[in-house]
C-alpha atoms as a PDB file:
ATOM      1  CA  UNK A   1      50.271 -64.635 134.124  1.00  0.00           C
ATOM      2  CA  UNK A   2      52.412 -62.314 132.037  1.00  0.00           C
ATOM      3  CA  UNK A   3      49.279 -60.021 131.649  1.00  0.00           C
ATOM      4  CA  UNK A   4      48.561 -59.751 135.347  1.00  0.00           C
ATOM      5  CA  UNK A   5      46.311 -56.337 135.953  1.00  0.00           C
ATOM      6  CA  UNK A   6      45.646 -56.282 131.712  1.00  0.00           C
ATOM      7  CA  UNK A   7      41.996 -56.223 130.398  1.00  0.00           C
ATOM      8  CA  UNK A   8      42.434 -59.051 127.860  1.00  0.00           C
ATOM      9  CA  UNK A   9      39.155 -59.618 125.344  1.00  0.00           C
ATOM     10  CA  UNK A  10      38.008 -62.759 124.051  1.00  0.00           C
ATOM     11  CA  UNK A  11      39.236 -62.003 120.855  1.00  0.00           C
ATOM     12  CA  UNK A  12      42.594 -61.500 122.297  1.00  0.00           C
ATOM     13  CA  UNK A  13      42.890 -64.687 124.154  1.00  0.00           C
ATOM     14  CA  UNK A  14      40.899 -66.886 121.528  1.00  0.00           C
ATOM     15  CA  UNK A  15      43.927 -65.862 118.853  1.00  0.00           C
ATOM     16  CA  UNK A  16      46.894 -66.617 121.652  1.00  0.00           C
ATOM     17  CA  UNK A  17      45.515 -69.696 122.714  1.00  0.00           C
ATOM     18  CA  UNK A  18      43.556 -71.037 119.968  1.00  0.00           C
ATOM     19  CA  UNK A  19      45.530 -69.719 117.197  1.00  0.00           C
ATOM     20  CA  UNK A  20      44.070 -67.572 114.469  1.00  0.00           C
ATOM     21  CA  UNK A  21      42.906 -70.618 112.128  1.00  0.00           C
ATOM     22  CA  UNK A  22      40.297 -72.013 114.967  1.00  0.00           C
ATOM     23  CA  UNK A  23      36.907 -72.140 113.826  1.00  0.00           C
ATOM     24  CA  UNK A  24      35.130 -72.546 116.939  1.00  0.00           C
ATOM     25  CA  UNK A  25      32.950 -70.525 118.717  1.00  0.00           C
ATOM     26  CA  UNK A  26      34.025 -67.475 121.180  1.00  0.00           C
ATOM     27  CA  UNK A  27      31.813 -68.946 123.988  1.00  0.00           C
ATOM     28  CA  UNK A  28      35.152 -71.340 124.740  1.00  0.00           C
ATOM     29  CA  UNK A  29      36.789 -68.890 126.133  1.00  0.00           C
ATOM     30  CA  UNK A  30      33.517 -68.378 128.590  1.00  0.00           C
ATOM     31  CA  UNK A  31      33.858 -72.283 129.172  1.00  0.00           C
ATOM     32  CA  UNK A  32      37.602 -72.130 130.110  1.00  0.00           C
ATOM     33  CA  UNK A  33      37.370 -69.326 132.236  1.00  0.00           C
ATOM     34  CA  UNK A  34      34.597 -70.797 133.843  1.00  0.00           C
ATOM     35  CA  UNK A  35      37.020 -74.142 134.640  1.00  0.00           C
ATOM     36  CA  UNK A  36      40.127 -71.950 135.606  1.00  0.00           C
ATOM     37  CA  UNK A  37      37.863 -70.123 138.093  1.00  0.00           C
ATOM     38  CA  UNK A  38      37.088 -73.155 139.689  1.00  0.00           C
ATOM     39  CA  UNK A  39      40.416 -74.292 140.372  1.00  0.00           C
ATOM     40  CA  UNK A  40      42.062 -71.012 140.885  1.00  0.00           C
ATOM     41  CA  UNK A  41      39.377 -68.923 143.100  1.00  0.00           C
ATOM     42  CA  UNK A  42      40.002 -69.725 147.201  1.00  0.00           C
ATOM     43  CA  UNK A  43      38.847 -67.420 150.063  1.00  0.00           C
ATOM     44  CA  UNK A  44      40.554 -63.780 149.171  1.00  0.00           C
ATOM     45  CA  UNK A  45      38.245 -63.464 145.888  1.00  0.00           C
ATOM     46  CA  UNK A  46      38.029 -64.113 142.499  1.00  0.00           C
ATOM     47  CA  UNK A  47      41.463 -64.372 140.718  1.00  0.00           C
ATOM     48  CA  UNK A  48      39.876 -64.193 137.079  1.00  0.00           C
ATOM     49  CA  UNK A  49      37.787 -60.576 136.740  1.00  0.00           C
ATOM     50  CA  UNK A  50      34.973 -59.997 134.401  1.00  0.00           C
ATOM     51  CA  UNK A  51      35.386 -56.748 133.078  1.00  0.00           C
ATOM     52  CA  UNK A  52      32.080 -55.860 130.860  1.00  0.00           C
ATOM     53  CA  UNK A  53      31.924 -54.993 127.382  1.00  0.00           C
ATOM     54  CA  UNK A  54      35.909 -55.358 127.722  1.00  0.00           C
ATOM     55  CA  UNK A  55      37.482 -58.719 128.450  1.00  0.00           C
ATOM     56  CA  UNK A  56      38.964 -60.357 131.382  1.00  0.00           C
ATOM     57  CA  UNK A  57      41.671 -59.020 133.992  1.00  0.00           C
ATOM     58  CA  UNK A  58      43.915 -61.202 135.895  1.00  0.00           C
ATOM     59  CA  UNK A  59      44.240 -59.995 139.663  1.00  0.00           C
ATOM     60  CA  UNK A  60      47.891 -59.239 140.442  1.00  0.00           C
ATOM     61  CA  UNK A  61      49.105 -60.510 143.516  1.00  0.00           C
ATOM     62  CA  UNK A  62      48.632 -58.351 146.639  1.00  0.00           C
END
C-alpha cells in the first residue's frame, strides 16, 4: 500500500518480501498476485495492474 500508483517488478517485490537470500523461483510472485487478486478485485476493476515488461502497479484509490 505504501507504493500505491508505483510500477513495482518482480525483482523488486521478490527482495522486500522474500528477502534477498530466497532461492525460489520468480513465478511466486505470479502465484501471490494471482491469490491477492482474488480477494482484493470487486466490481470497480482490478486493484492489482499488470504492467508488461515492467512489474505490477497498485491502483490508488479514486
Amino acid at each position: 500500500m505504501l507504493n500505491a500508483g508505483r510500477v513495482l517488478s518482480k525483482a523488486q517485490i521478490l527482495d522486500h518480501v522474500w528477502k534477498f537470500d530466497f532461492q525460489g523461483d520468480s513465478g511466486i510472485v505470479e502465484t501471490y498476485v494471482y491469490y491477492l487478486r482474488r480477494k482484493l478485485d470487486g466490481p470497480d476493476g482490478q486493484l492489482i495492474r499488470t504492467v508488461r515488461g515492467a512489474g505490477y502497479l497498485l491502483r490508488t484509490a479514486t
